[in-house]
PDB file of N, CA and C in Angstrom:
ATOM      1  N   UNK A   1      52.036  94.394 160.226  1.00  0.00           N
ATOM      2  CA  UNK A   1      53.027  93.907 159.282  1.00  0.00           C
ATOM      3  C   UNK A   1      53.263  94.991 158.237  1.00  0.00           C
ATOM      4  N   UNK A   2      54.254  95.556 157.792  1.00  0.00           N
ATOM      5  CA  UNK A   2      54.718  96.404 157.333  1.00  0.00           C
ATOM      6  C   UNK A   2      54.725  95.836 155.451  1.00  0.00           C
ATOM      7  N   UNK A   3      54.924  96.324 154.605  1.00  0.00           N
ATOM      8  CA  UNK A   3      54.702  96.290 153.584  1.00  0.00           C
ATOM      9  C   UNK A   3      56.050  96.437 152.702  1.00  0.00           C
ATOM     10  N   UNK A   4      56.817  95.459 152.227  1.00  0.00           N
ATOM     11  CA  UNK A   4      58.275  95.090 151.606  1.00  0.00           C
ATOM     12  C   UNK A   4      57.928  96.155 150.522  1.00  0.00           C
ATOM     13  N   UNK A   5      58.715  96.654 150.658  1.00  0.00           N
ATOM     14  CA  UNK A   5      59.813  97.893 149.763  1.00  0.00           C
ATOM     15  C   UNK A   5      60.631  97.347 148.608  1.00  0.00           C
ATOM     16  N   UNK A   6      60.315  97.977 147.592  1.00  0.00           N
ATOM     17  CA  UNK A   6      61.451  97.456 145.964  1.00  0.00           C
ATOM     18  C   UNK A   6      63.092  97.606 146.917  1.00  0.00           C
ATOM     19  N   UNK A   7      63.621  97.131 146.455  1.00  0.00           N
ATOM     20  CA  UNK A   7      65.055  97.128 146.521  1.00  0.00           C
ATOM     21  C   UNK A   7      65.969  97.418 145.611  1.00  0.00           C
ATOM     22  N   UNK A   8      66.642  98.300 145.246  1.00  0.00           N
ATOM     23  CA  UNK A   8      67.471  97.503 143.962  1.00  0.00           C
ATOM     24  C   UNK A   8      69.080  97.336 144.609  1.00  0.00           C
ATOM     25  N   UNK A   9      69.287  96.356 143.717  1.00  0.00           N
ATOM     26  CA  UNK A   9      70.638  95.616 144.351  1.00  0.00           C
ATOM     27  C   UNK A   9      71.797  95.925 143.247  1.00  0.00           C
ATOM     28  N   UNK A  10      73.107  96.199 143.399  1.00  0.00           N
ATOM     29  CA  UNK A  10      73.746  96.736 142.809  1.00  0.00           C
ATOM     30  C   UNK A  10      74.788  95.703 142.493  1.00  0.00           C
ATOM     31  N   UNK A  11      74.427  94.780 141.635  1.00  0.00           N
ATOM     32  CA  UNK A  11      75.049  93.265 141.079  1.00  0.00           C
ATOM     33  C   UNK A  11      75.591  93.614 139.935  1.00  0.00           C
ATOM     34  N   UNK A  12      76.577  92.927 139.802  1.00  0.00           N
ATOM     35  CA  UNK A  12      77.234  93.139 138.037  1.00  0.00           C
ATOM     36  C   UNK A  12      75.965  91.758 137.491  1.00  0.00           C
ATOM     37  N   UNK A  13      76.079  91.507 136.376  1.00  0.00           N
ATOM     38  CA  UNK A  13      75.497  90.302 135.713  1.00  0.00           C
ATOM     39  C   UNK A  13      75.688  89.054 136.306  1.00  0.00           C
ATOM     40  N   UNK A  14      77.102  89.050 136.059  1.00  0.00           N
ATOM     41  CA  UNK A  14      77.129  87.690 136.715  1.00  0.00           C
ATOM     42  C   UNK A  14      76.986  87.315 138.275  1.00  0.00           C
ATOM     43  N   UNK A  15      77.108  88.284 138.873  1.00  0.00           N
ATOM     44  CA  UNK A  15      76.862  88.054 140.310  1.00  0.00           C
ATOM     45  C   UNK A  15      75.268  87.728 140.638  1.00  0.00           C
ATOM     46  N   UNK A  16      74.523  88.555 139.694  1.00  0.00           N
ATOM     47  CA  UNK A  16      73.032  87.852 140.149  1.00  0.00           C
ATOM     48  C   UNK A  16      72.853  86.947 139.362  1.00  0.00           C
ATOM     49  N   UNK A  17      73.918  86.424 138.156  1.00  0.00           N
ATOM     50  CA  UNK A  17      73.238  84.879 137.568  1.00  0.00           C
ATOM     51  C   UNK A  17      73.499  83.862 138.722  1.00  0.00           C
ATOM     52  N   UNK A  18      74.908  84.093 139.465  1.00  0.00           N
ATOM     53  CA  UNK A  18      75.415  83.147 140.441  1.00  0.00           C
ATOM     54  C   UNK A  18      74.388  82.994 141.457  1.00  0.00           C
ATOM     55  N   UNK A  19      73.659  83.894 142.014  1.00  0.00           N
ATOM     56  CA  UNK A  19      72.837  84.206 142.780  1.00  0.00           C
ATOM     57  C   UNK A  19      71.529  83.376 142.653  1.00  0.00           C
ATOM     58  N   UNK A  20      71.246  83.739 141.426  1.00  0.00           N
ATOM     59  CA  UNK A  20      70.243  82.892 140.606  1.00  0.00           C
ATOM     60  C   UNK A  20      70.142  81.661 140.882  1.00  0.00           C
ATOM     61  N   UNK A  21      71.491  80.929 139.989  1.00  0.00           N
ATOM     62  CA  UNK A  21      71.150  79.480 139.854  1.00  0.00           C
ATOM     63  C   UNK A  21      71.842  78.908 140.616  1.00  0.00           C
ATOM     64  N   UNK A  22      72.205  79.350 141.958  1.00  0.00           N
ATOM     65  CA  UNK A  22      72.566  78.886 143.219  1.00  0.00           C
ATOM     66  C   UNK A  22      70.992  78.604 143.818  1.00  0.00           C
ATOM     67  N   UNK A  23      70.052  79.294 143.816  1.00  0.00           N
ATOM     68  CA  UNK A  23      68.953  79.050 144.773  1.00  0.00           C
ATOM     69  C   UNK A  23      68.161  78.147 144.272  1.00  0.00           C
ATOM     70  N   UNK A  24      68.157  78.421 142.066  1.00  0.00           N
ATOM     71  CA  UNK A  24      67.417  76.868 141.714  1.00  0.00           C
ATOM     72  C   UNK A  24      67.853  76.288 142.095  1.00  0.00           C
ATOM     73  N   UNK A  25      69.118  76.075 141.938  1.00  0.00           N
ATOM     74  CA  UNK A  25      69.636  74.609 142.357  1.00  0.00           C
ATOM     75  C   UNK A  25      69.718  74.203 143.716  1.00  0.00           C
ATOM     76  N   UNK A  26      69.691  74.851 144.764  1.00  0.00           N
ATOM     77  CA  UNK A  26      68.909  74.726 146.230  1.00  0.00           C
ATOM     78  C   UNK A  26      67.776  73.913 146.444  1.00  0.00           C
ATOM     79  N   UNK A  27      66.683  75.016 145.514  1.00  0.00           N
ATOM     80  CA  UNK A  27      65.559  74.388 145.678  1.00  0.00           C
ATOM     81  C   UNK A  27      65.440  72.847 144.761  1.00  0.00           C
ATOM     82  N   UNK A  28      66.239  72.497 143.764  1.00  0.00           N
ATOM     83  CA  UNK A  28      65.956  71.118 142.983  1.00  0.00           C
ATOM     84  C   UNK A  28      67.062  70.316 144.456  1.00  0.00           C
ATOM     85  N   UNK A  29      67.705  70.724 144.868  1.00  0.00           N
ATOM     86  CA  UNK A  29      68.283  69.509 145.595  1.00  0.00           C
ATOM     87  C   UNK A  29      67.783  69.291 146.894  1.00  0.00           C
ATOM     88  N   UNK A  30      66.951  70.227 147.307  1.00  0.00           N
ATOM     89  CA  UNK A  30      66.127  70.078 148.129  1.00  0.00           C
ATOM     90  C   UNK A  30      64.581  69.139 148.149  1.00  0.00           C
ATOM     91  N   UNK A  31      64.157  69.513 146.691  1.00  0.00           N
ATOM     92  CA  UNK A  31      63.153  68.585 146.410  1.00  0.00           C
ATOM     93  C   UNK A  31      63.514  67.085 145.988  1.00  0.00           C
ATOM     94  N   UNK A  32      64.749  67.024 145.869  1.00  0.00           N
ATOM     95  CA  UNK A  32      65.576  65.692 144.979  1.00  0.00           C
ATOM     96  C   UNK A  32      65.993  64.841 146.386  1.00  0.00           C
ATOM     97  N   UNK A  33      66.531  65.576 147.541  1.00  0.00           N
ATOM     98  CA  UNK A  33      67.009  65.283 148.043  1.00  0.00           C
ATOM     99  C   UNK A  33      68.458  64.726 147.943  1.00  0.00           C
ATOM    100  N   UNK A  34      69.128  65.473 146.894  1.00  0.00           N
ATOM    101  CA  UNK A  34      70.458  65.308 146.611  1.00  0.00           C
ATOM    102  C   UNK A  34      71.613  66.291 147.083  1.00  0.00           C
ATOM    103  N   UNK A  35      73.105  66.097 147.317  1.00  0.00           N
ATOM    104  CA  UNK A  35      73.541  66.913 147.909  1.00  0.00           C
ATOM    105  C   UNK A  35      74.398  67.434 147.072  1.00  0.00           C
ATOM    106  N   UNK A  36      75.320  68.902 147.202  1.00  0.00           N
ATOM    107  CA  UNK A  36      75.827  69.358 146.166  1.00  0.00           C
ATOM    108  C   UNK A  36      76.790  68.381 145.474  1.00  0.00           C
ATOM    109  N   UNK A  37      77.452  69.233 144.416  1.00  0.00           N
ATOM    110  CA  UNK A  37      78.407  68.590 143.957  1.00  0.00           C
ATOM    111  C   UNK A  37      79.769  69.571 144.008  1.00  0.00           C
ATOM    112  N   UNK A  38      80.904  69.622 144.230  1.00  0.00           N
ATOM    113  CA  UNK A  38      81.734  69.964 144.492  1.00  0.00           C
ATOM    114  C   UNK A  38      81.437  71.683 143.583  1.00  0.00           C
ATOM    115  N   UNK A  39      81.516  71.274 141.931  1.00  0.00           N
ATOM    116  CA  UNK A  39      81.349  72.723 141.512  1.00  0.00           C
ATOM    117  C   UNK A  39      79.880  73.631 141.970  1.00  0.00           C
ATOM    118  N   UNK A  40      78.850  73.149 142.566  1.00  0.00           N
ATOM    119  CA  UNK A  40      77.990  73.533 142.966  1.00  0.00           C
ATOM    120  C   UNK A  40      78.041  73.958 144.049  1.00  0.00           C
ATOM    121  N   UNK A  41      78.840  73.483 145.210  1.00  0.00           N
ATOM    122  CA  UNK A  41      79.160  73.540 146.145  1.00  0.00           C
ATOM    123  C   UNK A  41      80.071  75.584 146.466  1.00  0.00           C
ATOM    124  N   UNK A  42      80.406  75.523 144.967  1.00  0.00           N
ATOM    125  CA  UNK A  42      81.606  76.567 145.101  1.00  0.00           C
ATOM    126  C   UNK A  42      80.740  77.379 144.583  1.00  0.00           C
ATOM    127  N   UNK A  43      80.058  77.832 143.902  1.00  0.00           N
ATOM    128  CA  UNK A  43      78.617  78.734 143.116  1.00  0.00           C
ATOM    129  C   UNK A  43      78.037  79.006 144.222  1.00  0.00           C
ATOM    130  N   UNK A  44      77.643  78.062 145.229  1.00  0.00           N
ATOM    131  CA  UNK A  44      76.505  78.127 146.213  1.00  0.00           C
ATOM    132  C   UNK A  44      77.490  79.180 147.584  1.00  0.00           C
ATOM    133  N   UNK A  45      78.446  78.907 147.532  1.00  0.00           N
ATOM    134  CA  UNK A  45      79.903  79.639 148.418  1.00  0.00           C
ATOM    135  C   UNK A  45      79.921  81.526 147.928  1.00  0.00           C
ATOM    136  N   UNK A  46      80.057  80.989 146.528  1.00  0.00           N
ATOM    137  CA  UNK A  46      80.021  82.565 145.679  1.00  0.00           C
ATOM    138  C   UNK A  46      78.766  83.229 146.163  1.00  0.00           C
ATOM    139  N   UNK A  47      77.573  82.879 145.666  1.00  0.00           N
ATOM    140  CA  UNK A  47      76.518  83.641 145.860  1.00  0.00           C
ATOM    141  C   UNK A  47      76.252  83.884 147.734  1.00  0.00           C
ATOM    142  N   UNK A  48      76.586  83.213 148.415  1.00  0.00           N
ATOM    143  CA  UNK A  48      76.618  83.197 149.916  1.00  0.00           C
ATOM    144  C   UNK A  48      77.553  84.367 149.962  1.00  0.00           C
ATOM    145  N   UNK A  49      78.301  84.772 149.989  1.00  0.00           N
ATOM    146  CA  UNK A  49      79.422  85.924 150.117  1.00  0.00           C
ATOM    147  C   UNK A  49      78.883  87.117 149.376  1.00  0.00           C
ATOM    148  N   UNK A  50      78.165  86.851 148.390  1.00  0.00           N
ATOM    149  CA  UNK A  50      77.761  87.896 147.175  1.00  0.00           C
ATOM    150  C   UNK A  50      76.291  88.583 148.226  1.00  0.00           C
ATOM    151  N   UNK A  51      75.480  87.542 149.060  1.00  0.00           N
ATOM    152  CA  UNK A  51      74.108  87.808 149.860  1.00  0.00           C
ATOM    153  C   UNK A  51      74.617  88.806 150.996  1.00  0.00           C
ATOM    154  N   UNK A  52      75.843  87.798 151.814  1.00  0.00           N
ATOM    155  CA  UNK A  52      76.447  88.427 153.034  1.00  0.00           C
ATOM    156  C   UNK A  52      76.902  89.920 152.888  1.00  0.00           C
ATOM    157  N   UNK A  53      77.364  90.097 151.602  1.00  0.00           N
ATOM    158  CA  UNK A  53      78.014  91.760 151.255  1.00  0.00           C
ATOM    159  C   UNK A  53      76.847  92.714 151.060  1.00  0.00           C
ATOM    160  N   UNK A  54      75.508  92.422 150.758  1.00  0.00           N
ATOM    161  CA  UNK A  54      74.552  93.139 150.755  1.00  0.00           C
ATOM    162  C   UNK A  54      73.846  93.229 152.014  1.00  0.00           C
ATOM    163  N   UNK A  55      73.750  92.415 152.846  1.00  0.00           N
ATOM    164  CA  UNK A  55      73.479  92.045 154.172  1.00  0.00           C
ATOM    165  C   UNK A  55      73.916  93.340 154.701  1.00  0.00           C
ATOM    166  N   UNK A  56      75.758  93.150 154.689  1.00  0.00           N
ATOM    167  CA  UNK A  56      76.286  93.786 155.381  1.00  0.00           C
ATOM    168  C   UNK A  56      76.293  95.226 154.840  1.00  0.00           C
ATOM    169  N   UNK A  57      75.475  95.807 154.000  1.00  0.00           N
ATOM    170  CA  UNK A  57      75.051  96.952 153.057  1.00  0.00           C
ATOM    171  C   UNK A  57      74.091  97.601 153.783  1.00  0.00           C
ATOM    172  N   UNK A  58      73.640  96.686 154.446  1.00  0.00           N
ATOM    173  CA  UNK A  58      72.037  96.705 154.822  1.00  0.00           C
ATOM    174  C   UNK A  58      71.094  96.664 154.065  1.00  0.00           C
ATOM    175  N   UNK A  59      70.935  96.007 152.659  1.00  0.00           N
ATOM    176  CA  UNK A  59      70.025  95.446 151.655  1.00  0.00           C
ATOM    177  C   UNK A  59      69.068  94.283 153.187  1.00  0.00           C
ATOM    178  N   UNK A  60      67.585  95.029 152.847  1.00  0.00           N
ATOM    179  CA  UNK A  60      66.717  94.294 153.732  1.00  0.00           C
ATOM    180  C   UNK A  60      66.513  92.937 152.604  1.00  0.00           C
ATOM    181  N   UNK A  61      66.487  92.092 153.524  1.00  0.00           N
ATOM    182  CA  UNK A  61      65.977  90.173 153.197  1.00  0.00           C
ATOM    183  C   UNK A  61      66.999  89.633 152.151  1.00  0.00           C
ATOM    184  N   UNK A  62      68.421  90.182 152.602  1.00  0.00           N
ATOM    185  CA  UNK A  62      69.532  89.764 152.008  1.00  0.00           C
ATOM    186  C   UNK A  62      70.341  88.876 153.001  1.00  0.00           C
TER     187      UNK A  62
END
């Protein structure tokens, strides 16, 4: 098993707040068992596109 490497990711601010409190809020609706809510729904859309563009960067465990 190989040993994870720093990354740095090249986010304006708000793209890693979106990023951010897209995944708390993942993980609380996951433990809640509640499902989004429409504006959450669109945050959780943002940061998904914001992951996929680093993905497609080749940012490893993006």
């Amino acid at each position: 098993m190989s040993a994870r490497k720093p990354v740095r990711l090249d986010l304006t601010v708000r793209e890693a707040e979106v990023v951010r409190d897209a995944l708390v809020r993942y993980d609380i609706w996951v433990a809640a068992g509640f499902d989004a809510t429409r504006a959450d729904q669109r945050d959780s859309e943002r940061a998904q596109r914001v992951l996929s563009r680093l993905a497609a960067e080749g940012v490893p465990g993006a």
